[in-house]
Protein backbone atom coordinates (compact mmCIF):
# COMPACT_ATOMS: atom_id res chain seq x y z
CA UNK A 1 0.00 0.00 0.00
CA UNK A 2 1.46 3.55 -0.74
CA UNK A 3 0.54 6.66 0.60
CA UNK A 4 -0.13 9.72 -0.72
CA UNK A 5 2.96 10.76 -2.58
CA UNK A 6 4.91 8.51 0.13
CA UNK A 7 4.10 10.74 2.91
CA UNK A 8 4.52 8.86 6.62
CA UNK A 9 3.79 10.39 9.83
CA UNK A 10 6.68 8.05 11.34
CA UNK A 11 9.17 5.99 8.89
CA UNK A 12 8.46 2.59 10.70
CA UNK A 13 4.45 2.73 10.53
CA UNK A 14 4.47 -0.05 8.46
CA UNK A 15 6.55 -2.12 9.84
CA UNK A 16 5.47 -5.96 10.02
CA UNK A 17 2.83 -6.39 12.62
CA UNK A 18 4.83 -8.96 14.81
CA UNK A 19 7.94 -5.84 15.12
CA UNK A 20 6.47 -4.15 17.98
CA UNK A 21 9.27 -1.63 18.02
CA UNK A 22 7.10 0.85 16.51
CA UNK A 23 4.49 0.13 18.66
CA UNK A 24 6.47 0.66 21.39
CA UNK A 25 7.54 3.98 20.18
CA UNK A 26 4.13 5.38 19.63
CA UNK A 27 3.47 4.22 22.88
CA UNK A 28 6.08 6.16 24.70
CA UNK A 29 5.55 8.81 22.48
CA UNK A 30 1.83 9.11 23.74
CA UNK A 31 2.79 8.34 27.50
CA UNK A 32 4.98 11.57 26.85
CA UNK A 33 2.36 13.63 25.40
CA UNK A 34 -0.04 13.08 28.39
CA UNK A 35 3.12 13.68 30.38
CA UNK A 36 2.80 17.36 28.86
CA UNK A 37 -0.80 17.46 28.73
CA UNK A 38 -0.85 16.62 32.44
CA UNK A 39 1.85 19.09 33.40
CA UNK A 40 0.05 22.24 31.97
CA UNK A 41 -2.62 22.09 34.64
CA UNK A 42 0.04 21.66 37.49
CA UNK A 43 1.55 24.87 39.46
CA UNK A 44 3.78 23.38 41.84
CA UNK A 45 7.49 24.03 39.95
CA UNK A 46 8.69 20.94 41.94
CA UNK A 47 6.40 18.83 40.32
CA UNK A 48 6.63 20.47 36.80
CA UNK A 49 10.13 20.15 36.59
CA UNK A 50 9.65 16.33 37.97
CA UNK A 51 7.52 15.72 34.96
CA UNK A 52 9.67 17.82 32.18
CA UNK A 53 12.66 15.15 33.21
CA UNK A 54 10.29 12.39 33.15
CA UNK A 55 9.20 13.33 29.32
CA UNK A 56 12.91 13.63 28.65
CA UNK A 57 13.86 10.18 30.02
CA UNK A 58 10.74 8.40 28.35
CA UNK A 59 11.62 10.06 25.62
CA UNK A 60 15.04 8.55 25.73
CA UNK A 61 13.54 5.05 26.02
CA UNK A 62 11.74 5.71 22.94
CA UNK A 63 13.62 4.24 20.53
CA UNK A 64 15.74 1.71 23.18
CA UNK A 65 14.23 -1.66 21.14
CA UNK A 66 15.40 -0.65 17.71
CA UNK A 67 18.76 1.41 18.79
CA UNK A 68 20.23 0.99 22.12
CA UNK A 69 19.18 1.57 25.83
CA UNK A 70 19.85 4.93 27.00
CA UNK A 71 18.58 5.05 30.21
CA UNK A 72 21.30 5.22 33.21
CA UNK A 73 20.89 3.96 36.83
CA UNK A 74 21.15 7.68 38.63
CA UNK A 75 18.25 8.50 37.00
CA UNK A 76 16.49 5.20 37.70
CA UNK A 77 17.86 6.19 41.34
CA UNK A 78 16.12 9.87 41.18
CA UNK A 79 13.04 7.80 39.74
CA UNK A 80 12.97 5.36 42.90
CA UNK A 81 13.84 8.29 45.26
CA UNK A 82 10.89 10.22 44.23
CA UNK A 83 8.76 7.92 44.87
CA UNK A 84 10.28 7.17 48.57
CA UNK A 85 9.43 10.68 48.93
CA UNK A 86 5.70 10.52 48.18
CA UNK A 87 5.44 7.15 49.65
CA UNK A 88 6.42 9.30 53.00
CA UNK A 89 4.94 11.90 52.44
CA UNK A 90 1.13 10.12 52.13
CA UNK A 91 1.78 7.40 54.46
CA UNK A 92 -1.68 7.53 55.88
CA UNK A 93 -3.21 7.68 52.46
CA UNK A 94 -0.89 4.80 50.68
CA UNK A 95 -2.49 2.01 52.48
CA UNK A 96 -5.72 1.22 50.54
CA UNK A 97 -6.72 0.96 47.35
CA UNK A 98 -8.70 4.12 45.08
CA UNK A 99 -10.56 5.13 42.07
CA UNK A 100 -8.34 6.59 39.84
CA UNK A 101 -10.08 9.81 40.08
CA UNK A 102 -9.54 13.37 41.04
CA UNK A 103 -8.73 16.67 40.06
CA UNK A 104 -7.57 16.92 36.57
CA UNK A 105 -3.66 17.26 36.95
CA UNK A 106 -4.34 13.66 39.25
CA UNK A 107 -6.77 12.02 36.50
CA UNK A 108 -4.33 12.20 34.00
CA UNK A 109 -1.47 11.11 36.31
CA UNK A 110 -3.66 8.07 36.69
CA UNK A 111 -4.15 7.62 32.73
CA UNK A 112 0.17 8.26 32.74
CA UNK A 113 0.24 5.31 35.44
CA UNK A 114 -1.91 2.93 32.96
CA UNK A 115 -0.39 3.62 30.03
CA UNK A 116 3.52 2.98 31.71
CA UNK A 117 1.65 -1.07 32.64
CA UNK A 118 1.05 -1.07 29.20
CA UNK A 119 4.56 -0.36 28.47
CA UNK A 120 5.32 -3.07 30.73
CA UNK A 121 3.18 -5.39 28.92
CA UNK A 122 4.54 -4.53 25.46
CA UNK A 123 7.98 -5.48 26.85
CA UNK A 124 6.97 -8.37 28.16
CA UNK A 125 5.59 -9.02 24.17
CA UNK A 126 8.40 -8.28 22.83
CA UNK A 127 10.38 -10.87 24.50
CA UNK A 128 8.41 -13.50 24.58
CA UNK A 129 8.82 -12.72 20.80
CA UNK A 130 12.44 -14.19 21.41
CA UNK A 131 14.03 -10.61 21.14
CA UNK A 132 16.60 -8.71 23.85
CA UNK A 133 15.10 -6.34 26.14
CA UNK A 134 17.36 -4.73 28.74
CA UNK A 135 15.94 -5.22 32.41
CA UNK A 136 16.50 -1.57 32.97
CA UNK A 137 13.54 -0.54 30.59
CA UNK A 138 11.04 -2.61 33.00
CA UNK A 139 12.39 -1.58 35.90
CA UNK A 140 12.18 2.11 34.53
CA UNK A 141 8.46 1.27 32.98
CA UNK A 142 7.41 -0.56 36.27
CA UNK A 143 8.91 2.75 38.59
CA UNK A 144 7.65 4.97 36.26
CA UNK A 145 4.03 3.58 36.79
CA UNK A 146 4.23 3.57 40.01
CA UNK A 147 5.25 7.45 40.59
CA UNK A 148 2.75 8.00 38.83
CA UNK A 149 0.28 6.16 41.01
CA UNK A 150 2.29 8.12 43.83
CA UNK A 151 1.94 11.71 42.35
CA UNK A 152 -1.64 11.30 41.63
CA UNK A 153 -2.31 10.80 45.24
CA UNK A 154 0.12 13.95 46.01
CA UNK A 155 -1.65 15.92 43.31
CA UNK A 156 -5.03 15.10 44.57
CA UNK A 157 -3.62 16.16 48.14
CA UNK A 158 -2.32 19.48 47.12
CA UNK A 159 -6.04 19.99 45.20
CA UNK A 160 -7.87 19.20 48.24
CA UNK A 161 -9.71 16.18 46.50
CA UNK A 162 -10.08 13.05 48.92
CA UNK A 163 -10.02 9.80 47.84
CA UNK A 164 -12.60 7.43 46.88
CA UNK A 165 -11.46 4.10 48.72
CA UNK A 166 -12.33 1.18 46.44
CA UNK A 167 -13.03 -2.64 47.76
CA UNK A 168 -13.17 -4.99 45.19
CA UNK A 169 -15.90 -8.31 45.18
CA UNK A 170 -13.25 -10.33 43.55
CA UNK A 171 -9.74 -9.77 44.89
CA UNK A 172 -10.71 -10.56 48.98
């Protein structure tokens, strides 16, 4: 199939459908995008500049399955220690299980969150496939979900939005 005068939004679109490196990139580049679109309705610099490195390193993982890895362990250390941080700061609000809900900044934190399992899950794919994926782009998808788990609750905090506890039927 040929485009329109061989325009592509993205040279590997058409890639074989098995090859999820492309998929993988449009992934990250959408978890990125929200990563933006969720930092324009924050105010708290600390925060902002939190999520302006954490569009740079996802960015940097973009293209780690068709190029190399370039994703070091002092920023997997910032990654972890930022979420020690929240994890101590909402100690009393860690311990249960919520909608992922909120104000808006918090919603799409929560939609951020999903999207870095997803990641997670495309990894896991792509190995299964039989191909090499270095352990440090789980570890940095699995952290990366989780802040974002973490900074939702924070974000919902700072907005003065409690939490709707959730108890599910099936997992008792």
């Amino acid at each position: 199939m040929e485009s329109y005068k061989g325009y592509k939004a993205y040279p590997f679109l058409y890639d074989k459908p098995e090859d999820l490196r492309c998929d993988f990139e449009i992934l990250t580049d959408e978890i990125t995008s929200f990563i933006g679109l969720m930092k324009s309705f924050i105010e708290d610099k600390v925060v902002t500049e939190e999520l302006e490195k954490l569009g740079m390193l996802m960015y940097h993982v973009n293209p780690a399955l068709r190029m190399k890895t370039e994703i070091y362990a002092d920023e997997m250390d910032w990654l972890f220690e930022r979420c020690k941080v929240y994890t101590e700061e909402l100690r009393n609000k860690f311990d249960k299980f919520v909608l992922p809900q909120g104000s808006k900044s918090a919603s799409f934190g929560h939609v951020v969150r999903t999207k870095c399992k997803s990641l997670v899950r495309m990894l896991h794919r792509h190995r299964e496939n039989g191909n090499e994926v270095d352990g440090i782009l789980f570890d940095f998808a699995n952290l990366s979900s989780q802040y974002f788990f973490l900074l939702s609750l924070k974000l919902n905090d700072i907005d003065g939005v409690n939490e709707i506890e959730f108890s599910s039927r099936s997992y008792k």
